[in-house]
PDB file of N, CA and C in Angstrom:
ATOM      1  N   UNK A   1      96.970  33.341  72.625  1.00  0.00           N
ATOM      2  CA  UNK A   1      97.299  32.326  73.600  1.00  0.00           C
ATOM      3  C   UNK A   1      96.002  31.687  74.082  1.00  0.00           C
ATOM      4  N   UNK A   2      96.305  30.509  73.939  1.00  0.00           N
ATOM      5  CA  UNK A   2      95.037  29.499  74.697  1.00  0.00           C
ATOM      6  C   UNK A   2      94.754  29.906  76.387  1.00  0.00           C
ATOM      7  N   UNK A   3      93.375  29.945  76.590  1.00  0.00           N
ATOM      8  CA  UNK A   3      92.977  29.718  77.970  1.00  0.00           C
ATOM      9  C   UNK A   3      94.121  29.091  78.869  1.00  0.00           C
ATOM     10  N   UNK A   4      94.440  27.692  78.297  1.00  0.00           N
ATOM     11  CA  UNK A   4      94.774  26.302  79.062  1.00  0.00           C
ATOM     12  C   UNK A   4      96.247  27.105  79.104  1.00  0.00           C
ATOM     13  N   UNK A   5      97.153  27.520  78.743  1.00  0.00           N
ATOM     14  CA  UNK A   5      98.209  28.142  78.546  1.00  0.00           C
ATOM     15  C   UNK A   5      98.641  29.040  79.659  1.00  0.00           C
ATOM     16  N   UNK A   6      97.419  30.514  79.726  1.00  0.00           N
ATOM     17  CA  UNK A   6      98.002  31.560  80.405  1.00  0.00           C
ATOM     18  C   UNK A   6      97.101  30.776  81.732  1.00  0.00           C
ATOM     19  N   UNK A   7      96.091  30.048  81.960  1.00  0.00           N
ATOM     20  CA  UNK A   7      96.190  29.175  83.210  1.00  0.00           C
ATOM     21  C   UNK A   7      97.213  28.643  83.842  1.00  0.00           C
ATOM     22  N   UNK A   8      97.743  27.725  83.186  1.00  0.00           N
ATOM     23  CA  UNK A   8      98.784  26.996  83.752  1.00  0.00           C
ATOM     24  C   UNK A   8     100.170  27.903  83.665  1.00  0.00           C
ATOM     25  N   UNK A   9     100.139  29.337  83.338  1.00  0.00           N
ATOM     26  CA  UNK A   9     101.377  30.721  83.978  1.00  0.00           C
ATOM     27  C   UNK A   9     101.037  30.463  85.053  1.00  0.00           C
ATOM     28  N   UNK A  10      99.779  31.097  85.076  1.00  0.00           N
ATOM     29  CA  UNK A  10      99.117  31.890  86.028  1.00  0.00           C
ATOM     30  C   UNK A  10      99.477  30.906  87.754  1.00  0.00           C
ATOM     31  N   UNK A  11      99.580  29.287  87.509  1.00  0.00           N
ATOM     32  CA  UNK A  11      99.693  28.591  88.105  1.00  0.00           C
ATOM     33  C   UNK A  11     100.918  28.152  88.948  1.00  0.00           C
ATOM     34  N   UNK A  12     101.669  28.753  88.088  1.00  0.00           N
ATOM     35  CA  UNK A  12     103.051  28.531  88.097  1.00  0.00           C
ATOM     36  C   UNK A  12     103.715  30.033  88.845  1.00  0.00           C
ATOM     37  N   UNK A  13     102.876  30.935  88.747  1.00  0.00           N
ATOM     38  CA  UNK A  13     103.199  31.873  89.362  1.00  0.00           C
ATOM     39  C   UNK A  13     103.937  32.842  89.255  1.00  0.00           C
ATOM     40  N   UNK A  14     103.915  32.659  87.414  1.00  0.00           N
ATOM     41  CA  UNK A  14     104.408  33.839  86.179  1.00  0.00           C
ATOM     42  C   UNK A  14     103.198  34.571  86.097  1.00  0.00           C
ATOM     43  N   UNK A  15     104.262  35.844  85.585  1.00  0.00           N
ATOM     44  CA  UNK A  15     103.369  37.210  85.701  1.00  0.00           C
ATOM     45  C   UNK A  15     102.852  37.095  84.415  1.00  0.00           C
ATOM     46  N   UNK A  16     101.527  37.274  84.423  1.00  0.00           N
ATOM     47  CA  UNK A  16     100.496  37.215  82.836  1.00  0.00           C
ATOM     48  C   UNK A  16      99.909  38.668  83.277  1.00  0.00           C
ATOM     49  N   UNK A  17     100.203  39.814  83.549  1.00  0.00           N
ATOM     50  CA  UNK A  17      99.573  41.112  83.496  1.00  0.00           C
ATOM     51  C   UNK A  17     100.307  41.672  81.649  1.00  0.00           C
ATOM     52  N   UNK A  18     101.053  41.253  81.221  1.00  0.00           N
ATOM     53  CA  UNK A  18     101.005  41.243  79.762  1.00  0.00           C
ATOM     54  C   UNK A  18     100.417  40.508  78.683  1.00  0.00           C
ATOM     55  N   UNK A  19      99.749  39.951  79.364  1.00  0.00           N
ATOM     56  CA  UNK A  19      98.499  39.041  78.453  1.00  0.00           C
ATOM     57  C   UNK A  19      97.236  39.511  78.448  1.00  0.00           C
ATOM     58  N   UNK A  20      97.514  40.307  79.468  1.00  0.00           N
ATOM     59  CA  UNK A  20      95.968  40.987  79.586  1.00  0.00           C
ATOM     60  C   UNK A  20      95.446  42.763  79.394  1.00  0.00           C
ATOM     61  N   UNK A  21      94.794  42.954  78.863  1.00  0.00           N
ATOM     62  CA  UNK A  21      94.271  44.080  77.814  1.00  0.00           C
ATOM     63  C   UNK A  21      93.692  44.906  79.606  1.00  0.00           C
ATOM     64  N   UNK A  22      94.667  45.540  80.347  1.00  0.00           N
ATOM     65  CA  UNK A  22      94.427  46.098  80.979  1.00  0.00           C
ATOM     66  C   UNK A  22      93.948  47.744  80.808  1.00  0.00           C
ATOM     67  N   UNK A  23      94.574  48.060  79.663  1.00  0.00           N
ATOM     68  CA  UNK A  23      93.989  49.213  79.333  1.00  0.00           C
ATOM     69  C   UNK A  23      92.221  49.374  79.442  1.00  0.00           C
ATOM     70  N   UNK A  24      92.074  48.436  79.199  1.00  0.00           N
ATOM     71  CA  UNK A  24      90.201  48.445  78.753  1.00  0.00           C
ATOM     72  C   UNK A  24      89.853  47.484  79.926  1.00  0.00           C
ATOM     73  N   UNK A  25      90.434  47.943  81.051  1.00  0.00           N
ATOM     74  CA  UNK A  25      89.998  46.726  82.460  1.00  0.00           C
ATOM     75  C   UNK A  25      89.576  47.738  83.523  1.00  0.00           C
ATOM     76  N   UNK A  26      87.720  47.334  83.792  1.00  0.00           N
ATOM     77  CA  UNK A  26      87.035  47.953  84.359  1.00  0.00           C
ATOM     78  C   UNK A  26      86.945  47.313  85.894  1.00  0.00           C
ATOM     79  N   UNK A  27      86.240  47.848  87.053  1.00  0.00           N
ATOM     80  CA  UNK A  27      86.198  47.264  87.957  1.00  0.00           C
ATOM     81  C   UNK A  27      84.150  47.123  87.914  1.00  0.00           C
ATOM     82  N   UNK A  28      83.711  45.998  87.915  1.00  0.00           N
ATOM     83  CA  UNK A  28      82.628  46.121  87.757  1.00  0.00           C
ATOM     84  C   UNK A  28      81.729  46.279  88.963  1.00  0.00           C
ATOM     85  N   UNK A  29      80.503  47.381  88.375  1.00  0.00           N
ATOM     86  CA  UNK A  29      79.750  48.230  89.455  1.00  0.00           C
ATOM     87  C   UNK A  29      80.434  49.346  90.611  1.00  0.00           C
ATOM     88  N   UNK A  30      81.421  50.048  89.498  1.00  0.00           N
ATOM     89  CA  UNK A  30      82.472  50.830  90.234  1.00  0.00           C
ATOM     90  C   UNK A  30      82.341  52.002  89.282  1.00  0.00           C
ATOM     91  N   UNK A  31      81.315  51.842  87.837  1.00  0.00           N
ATOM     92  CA  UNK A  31      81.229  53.080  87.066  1.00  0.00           C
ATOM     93  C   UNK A  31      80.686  53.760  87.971  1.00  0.00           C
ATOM     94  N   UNK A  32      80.942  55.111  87.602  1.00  0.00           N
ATOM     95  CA  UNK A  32      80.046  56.537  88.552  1.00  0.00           C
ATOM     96  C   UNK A  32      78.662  56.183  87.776  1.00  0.00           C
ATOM     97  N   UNK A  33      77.371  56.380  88.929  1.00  0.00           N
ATOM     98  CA  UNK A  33      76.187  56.912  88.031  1.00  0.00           C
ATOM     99  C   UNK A  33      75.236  57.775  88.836  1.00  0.00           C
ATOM    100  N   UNK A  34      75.263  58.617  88.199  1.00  0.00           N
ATOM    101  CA  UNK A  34      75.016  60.196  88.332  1.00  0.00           C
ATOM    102  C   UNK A  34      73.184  59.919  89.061  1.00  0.00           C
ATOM    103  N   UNK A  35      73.231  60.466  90.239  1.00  0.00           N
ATOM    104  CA  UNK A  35      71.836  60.576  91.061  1.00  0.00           C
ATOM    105  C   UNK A  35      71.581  61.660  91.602  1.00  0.00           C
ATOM    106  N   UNK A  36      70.796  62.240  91.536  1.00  0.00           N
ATOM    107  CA  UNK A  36      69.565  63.418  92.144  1.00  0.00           C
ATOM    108  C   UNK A  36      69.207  63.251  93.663  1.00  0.00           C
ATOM    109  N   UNK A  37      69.641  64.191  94.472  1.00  0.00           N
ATOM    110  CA  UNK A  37      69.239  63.918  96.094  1.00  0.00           C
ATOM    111  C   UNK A  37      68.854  65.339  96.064  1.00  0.00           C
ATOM    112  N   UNK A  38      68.005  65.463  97.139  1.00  0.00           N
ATOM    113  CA  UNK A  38      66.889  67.108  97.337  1.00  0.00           C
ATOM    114  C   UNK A  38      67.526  67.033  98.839  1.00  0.00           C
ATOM    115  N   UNK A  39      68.387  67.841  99.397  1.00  0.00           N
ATOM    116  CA  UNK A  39      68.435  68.022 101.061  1.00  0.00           C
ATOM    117  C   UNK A  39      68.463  69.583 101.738  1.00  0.00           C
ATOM    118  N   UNK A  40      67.625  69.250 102.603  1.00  0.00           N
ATOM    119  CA  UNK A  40      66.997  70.234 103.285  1.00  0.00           C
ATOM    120  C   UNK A  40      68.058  71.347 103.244  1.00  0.00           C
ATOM    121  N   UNK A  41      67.868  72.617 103.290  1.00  0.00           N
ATOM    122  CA  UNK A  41      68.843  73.842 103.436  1.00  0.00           C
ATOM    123  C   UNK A  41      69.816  73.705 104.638  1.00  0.00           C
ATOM    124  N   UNK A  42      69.338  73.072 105.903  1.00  0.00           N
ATOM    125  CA  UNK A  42      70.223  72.865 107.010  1.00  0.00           C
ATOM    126  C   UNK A  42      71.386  71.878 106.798  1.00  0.00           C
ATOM    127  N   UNK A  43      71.181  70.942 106.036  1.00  0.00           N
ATOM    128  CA  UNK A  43      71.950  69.653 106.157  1.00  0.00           C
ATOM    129  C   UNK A  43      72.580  70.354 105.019  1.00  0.00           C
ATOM    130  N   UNK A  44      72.765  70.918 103.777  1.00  0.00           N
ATOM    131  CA  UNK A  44      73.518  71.492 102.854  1.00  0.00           C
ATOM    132  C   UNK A  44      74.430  72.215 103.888  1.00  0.00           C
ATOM    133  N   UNK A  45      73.892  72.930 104.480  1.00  0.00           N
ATOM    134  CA  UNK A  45      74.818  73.733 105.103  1.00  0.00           C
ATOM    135  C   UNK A  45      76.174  73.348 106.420  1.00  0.00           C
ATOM    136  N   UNK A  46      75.526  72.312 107.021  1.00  0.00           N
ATOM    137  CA  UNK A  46      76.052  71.510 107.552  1.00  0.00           C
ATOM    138  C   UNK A  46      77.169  70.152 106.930  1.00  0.00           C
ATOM    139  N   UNK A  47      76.342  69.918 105.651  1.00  0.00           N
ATOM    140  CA  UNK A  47      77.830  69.328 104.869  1.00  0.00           C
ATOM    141  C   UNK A  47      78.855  70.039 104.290  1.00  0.00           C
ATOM    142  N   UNK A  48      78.302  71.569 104.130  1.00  0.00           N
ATOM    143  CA  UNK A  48      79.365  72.193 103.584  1.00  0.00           C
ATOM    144  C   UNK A  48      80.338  72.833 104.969  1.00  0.00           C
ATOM    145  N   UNK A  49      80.092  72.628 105.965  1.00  0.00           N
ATOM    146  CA  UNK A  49      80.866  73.685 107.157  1.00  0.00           C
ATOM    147  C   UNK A  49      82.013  71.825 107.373  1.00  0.00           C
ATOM    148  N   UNK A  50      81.470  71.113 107.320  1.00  0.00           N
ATOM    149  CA  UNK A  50      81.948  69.551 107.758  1.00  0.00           C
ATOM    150  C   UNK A  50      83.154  69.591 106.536  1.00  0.00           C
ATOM    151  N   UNK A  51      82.764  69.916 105.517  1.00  0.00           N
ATOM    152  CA  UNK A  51      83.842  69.654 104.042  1.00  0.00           C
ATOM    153  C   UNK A  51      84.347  70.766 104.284  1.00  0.00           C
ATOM    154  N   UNK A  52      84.159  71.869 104.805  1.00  0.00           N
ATOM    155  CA  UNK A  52      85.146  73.075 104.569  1.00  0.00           C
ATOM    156  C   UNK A  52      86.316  72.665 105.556  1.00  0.00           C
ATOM    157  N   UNK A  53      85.733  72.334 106.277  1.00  0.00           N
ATOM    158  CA  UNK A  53      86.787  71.777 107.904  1.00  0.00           C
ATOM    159  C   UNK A  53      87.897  70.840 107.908  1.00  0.00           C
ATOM    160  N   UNK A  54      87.222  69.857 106.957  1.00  0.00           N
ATOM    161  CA  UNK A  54      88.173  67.956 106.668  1.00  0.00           C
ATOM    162  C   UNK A  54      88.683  69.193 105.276  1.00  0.00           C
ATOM    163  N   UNK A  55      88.544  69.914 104.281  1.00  0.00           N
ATOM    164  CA  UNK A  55      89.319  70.120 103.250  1.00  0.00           C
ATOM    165  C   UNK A  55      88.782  69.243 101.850  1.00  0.00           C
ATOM    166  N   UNK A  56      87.335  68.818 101.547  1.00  0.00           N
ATOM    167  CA  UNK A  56      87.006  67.918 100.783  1.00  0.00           C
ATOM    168  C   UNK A  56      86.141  68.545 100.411  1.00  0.00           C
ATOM    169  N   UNK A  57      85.371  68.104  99.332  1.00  0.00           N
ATOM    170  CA  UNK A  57      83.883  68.626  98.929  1.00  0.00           C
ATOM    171  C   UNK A  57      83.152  68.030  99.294  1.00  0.00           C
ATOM    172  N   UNK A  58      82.214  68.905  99.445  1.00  0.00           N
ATOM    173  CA  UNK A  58      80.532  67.960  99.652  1.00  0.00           C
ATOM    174  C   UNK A  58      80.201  66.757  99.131  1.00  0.00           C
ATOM    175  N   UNK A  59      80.608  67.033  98.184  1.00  0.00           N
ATOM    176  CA  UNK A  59      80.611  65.228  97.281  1.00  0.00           C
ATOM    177  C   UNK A  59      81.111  64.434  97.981  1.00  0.00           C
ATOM    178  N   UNK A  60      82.572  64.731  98.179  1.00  0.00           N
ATOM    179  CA  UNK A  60      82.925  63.973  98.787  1.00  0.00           C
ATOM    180  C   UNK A  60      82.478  63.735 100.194  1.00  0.00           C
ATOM    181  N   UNK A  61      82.243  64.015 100.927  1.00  0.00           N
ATOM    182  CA  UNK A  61      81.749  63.639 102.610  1.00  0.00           C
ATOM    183  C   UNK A  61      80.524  63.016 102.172  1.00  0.00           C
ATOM    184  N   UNK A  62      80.320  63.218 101.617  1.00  0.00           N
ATOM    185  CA  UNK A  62      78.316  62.705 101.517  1.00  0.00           C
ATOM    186  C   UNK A  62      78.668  61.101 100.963  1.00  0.00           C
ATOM    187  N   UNK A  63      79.577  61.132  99.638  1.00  0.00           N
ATOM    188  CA  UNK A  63      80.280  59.808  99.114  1.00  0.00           C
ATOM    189  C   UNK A  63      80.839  58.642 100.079  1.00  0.00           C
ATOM    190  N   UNK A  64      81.554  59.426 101.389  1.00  0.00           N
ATOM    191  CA  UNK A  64      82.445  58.774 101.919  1.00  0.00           C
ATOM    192  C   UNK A  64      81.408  58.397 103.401  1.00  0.00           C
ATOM    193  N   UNK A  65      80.597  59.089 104.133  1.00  0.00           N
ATOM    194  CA  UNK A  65      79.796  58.809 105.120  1.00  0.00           C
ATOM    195  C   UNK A  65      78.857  57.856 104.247  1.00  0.00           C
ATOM    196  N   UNK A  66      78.233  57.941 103.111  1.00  0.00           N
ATOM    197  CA  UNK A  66      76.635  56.403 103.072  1.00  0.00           C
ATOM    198  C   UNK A  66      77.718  55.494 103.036  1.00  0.00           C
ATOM    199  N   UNK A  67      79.136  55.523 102.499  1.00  0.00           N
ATOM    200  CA  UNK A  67      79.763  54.107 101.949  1.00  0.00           C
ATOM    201  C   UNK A  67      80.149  53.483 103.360  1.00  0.00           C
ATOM    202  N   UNK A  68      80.360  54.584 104.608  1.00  0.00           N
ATOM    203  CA  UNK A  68      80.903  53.881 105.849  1.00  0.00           C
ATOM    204  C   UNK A  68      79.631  53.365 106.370  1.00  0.00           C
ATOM    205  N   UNK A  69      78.257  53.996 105.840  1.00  0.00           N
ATOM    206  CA  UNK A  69      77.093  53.675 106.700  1.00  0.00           C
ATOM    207  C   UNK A  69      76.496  51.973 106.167  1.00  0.00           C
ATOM    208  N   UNK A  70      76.927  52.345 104.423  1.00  0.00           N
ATOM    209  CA  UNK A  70      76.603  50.811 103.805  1.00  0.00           C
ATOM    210  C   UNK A  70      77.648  49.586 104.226  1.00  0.00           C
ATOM    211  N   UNK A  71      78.666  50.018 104.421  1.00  0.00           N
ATOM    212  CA  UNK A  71      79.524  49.098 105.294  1.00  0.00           C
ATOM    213  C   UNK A  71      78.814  48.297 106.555  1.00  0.00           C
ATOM    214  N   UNK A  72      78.678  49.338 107.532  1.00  0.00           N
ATOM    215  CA  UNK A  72      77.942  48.669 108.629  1.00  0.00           C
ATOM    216  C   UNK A  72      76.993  48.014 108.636  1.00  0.00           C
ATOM    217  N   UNK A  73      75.971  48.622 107.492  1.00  0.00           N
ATOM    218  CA  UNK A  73      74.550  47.537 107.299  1.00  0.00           C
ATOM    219  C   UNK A  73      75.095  46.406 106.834  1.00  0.00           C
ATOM    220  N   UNK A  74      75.930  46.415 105.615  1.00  0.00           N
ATOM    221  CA  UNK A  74      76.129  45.094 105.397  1.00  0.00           C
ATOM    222  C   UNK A  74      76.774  44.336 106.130  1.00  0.00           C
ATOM    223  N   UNK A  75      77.948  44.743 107.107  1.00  0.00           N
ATOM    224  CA  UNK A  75      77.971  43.305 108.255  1.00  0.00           C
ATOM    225  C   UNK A  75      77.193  43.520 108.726  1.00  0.00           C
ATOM    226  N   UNK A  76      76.492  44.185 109.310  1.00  0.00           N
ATOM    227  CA  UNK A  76      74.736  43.887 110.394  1.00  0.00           C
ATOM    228  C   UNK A  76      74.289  42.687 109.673  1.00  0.00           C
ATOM    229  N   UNK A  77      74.128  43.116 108.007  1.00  0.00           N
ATOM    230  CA  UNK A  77      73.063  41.891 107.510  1.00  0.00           C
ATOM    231  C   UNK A  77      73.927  40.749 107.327  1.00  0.00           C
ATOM    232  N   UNK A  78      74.937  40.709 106.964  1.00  0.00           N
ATOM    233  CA  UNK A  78      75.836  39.662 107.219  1.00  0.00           C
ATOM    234  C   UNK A  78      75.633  38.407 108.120  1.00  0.00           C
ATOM    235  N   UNK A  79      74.983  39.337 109.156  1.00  0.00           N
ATOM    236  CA  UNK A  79      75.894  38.690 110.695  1.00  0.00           C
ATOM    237  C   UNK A  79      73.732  37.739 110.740  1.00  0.00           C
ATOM    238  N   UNK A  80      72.891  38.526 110.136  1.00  0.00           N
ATOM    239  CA  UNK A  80      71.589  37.919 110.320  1.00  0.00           C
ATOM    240  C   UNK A  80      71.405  36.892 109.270  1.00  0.00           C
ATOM    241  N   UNK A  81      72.372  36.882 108.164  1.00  0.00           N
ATOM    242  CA  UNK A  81      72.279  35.503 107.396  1.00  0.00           C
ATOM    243  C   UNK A  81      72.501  34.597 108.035  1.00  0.00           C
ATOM    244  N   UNK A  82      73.149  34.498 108.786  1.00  0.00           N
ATOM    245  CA  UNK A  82      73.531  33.125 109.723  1.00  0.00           C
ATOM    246  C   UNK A  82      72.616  33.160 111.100  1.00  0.00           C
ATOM    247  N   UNK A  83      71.385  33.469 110.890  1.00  0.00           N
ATOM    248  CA  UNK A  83      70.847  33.584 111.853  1.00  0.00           C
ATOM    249  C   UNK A  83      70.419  33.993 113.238  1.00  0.00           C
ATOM    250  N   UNK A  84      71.124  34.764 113.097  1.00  0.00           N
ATOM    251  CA  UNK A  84      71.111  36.339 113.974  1.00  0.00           C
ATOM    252  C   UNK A  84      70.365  36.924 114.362  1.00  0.00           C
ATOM    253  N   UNK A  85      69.591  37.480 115.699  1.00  0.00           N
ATOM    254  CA  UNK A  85      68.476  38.023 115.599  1.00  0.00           C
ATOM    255  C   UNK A  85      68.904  39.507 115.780  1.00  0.00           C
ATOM    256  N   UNK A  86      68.129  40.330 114.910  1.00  0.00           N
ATOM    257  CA  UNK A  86      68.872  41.610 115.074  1.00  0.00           C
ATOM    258  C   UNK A  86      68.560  42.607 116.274  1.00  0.00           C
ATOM    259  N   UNK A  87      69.430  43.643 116.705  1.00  0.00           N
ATOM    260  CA  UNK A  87      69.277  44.085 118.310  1.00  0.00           C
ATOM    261  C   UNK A  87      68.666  45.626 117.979  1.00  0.00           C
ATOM    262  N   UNK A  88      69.149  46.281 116.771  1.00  0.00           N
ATOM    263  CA  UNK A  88      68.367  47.263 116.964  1.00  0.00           C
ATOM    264  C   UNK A  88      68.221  47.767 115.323  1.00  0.00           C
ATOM    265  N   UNK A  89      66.787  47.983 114.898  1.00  0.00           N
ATOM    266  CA  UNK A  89      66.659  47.702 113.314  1.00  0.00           C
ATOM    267  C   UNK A  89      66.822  49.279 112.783  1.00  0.00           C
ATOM    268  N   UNK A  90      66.839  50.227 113.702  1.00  0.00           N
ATOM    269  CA  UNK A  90      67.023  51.560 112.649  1.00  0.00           C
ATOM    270  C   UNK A  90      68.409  51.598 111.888  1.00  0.00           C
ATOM    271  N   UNK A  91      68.236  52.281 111.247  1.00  0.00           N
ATOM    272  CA  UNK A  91      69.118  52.469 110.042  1.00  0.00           C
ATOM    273  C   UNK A  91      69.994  53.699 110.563  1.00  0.00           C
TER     274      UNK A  91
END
């Protein structure tokens, strides 16, 4: 099927999820890639009493706290693209 074709479905507001090779449909910059972190004996121990508690692994809490922390930076920096002066710069 032509481009110009499953466009003008797509337009019309027919379902084209059978036109498309979803099997082999990635979300991009969503592969896992495997990184090395060194943390102090206290904070190991402290993510593991935090994951024993919520019922998750360490992986996971450690996964799920930078992604809430990268959240916030990025509206912080968000909010200084438009010219913003920022109020308090620690991280």
């Amino acid at each position: 099927m032509k481009a110009k074709v499953l466009e003008e479905k797509f337009d019309r507001g027919e379902d084209i999820t059978g036109y498309l090779g979803l099997d082999r449909a990635r979300r991009p910059a969503q592969e896992p890639k495997r990184v090395n972190v060194d943390f102090p004996i206290w904070m190991v121990h402290s993510l593991d009493r935090e994951a024993g508690r919520l019922g998750v692994t360490r992986q996971s809490i450690i996964k799920f706290w930078i992604a809430e922390k990268l959240k916030v930076v990025s509206s912080r920096n968000a909010g200084m693209e438009n010219g913003d002066v920022p109020q308090n710069r620690r991280v």
